[in-house]
Protein backbone atom coordinates (compact mmCIF):
# COMPACT_ATOMS: atom_id res chain seq x y z
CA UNK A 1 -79.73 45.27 -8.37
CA UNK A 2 -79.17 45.88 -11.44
CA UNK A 3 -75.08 46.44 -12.81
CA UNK A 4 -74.79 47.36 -16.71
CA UNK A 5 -71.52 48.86 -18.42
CA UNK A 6 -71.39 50.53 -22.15
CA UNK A 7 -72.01 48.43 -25.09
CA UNK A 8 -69.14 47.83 -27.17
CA UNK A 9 -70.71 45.21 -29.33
CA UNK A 10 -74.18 45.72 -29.30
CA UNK A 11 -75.38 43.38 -32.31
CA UNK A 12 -73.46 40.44 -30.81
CA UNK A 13 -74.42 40.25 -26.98
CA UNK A 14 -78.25 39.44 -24.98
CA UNK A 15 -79.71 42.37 -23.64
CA UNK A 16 -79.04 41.75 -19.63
CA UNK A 17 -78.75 38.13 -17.43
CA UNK A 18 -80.55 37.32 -14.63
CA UNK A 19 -77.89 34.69 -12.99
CA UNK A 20 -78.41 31.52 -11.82
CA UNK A 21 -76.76 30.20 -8.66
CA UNK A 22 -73.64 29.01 -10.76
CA UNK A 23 -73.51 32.02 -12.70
CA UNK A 24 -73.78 33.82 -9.18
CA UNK A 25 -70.65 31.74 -7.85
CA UNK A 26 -68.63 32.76 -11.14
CA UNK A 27 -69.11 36.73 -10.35
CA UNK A 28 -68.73 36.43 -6.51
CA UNK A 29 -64.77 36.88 -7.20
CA UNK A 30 -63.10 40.18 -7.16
CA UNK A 31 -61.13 39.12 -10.17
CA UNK A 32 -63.87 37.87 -12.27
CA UNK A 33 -66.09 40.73 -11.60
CA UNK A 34 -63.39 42.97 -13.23
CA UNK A 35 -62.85 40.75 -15.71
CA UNK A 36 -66.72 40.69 -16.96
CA UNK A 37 -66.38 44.52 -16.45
CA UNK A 38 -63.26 45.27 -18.50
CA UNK A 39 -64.82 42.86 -21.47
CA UNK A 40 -68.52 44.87 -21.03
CA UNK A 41 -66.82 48.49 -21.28
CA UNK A 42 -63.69 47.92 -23.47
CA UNK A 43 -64.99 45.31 -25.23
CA UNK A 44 -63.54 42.05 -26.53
CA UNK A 45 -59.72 40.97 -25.06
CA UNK A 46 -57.01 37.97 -24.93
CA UNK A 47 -56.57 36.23 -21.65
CA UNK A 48 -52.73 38.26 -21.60
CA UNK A 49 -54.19 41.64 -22.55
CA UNK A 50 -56.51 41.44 -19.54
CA UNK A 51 -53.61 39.87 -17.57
CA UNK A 52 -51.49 42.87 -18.19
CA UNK A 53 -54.52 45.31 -16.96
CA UNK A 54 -55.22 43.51 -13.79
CA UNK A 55 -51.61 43.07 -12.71
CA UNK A 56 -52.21 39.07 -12.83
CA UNK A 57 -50.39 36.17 -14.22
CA UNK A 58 -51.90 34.81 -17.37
CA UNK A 59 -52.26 31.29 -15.88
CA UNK A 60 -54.56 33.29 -12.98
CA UNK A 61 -56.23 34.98 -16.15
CA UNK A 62 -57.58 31.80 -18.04
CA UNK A 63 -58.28 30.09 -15.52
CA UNK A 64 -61.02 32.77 -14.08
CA UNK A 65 -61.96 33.36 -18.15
CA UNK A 66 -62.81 29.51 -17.83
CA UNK A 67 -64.92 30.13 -15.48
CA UNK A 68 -66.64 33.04 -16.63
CA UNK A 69 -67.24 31.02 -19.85
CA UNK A 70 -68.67 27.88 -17.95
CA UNK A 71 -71.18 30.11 -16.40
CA UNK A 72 -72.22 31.49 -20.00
CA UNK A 73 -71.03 35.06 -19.00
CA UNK A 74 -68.57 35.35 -21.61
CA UNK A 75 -68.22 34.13 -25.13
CA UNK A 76 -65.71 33.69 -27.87
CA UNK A 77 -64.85 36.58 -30.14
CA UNK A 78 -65.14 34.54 -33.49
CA UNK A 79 -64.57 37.43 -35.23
CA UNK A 80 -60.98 37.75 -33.56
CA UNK A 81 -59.54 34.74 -32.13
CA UNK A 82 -57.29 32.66 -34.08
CA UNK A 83 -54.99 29.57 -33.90
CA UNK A 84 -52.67 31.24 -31.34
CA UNK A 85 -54.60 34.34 -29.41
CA UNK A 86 -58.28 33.36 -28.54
CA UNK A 87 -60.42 36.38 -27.98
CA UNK A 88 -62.98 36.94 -25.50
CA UNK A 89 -66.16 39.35 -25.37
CA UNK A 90 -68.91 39.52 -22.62
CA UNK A 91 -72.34 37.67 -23.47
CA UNK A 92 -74.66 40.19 -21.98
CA UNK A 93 -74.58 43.78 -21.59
CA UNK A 94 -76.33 44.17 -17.91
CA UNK A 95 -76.68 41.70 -14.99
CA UNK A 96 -79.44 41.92 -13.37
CA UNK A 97 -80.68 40.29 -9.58
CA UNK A 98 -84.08 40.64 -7.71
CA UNK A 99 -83.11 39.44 -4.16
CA UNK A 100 -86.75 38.95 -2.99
CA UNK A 101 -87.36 36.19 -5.31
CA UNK A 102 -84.46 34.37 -3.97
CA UNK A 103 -85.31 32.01 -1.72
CA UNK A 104 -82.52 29.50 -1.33
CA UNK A 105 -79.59 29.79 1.65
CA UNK A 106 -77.01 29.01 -0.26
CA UNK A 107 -78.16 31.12 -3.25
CA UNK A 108 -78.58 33.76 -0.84
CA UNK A 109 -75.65 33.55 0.48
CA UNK A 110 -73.74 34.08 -2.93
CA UNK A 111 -76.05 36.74 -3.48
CA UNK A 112 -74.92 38.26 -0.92
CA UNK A 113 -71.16 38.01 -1.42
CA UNK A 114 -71.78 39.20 -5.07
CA UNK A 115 -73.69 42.64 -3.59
CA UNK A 116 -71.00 43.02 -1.85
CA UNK A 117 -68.27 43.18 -4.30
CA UNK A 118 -70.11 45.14 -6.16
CA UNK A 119 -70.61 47.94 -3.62
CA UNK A 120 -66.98 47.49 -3.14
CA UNK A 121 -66.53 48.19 -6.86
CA UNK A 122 -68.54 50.98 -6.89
CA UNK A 123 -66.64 53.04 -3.98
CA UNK A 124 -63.62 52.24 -5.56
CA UNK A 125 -64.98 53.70 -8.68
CA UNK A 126 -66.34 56.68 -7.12
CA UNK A 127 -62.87 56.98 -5.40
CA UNK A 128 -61.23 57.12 -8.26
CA UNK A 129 -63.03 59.59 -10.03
CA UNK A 130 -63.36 61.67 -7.40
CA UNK A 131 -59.63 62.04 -7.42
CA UNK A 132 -59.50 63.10 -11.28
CA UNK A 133 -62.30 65.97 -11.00
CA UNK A 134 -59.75 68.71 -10.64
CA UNK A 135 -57.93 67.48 -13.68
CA UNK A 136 -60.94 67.36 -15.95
CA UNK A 137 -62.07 70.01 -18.46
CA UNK A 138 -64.18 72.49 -16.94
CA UNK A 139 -67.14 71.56 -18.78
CA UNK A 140 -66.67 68.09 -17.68
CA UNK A 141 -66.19 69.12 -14.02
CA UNK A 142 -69.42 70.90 -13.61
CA UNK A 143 -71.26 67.56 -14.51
CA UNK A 144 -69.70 65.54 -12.06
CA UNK A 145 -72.30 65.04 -9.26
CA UNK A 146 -72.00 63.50 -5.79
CA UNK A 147 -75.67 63.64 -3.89
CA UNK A 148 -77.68 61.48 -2.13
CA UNK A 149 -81.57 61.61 -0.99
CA UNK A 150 -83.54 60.73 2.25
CA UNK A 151 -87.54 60.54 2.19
CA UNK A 152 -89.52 58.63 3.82
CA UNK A 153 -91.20 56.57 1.46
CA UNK A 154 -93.27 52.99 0.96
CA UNK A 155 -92.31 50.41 -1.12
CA UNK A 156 -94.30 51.26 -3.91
CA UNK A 157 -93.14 54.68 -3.95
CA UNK A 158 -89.48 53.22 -3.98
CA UNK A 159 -90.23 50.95 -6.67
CA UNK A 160 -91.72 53.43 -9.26
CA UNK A 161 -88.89 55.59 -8.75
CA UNK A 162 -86.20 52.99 -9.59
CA UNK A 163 -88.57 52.24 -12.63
CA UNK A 164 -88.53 55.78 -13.89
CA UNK A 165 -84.87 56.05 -13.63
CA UNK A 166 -83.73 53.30 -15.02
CA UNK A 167 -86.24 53.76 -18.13
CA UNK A 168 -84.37 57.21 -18.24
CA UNK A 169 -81.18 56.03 -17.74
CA UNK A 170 -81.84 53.20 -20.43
CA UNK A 171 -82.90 55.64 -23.34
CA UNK A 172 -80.21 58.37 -22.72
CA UNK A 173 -77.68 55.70 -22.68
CA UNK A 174 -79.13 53.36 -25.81
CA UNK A 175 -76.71 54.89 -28.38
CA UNK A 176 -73.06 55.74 -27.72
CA UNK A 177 -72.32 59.47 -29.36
CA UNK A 178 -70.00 59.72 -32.26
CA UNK A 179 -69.21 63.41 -31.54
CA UNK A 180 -65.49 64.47 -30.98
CA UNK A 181 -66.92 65.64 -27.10
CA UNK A 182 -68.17 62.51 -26.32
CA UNK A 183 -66.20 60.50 -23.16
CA UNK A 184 -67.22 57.08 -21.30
CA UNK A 185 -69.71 58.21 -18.75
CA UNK A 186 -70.44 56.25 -15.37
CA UNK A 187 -73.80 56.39 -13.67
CA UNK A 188 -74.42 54.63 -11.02
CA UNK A 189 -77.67 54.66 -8.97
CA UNK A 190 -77.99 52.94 -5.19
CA UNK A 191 -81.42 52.82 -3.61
CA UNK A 192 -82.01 51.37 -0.14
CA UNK A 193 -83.45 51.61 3.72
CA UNK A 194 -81.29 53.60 5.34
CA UNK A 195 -78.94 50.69 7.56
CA UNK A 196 -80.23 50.43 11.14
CA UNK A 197 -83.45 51.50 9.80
CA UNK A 198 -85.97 48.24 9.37
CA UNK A 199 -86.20 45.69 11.38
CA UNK A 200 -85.15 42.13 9.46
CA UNK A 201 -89.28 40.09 9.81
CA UNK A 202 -87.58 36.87 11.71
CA UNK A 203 -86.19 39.68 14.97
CA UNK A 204 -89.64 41.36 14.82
CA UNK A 205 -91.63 39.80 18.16
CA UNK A 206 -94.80 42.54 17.85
């Protein structure tokens, strides 16, 4: 799975993570999954700015930014912290997870609970925007797109098509435009068996 947000930064931040079972305990919280959001798309903030967005105390704030930072998912903003407001920015623009080569319970386990809140962010997301189309300019309504696609298909074939799109996602999205008609775009691409579908290899008796 991979989960990347717009660059606000670019020079200053590694290209994607691949987290660690610590690193996968700091994200597996609603909170701090937001939090490493907000600083990935609207780049670098103070523990009370973000505070004020999510609606939480600042004590709740630093203590998850503490967190984050002893994980090595975020990193000080140098260039804007000072004696009394320390500034945060995200360390990596994508995170990325391969489940298969996971072979740990526990590791699983958090895997598992961070998959999870990322659906969960996802629908929320899609919610949300689904809720502004009719608002939108009309140009920007006819791009809004809500599809899905069923084919039965091997592994292989499932594999080379997340490769293709996410080498086409990653050069369309490489440079943010300058233009006045430019807005913060989402994509977000699922791929998986359809549930009920498989059966898991240790319920499989044939």
């Amino acid at each position: 799975m991979t989960n990347r947000s717009p660059d606000a930064n670019p020079p200053t931040r590694s290209a994607r993570v691949e987290p660690d079972l610590g690193q996968l305990k700091a994200l597996a919280h609603p909170v701090r999954l937001r939090m490493l959001g907000m600083l990935r798309i609207d780049g670098p903030a103070t523990a009370s700015q973000l505070a004020q967005r999510l609606g939480v105390n600042s004590g709740a704030t630093s203590y998850h930014l503490r967190q984050l930072a002893e994980a090595g998912l975020i990193t000080d903003d140098d260039s804007r912290g000072s004696k009394r407001d320390r500034w945060w920015k995200a360390a990596h623009r994508t995170t990325n997870t391969e489940p298969s080569a996971v072979d740990d319970p526990e590791e699983r386990a958090v895997l598992g609970s961070y998959h999870a809140l990322v659906a969960r962010s996802a629908s929320q997301d899609i919610e949300r925007a689904a809720a502004e189309v009719e608002e939108l300019p009309r140009q920007w309504q006819d791009l809004v797109e809500a599809s899905d696609w069923n084919a039965r298909l091997t592994p292989d074939q499932v594999r080379r098509i997340k490769d293709a799109v996410h080498q086409v996602l990653a050069e369309g999205t490489a440079q943010d435009a300058e233009t006045d008609d430019a807005a913060l775009v989402t994509f977000q691409f699922h791929a998986f068996p359809r549930p009920g579908t498989l059966v898991h290899p240790d319920d499989d008796e044939s």
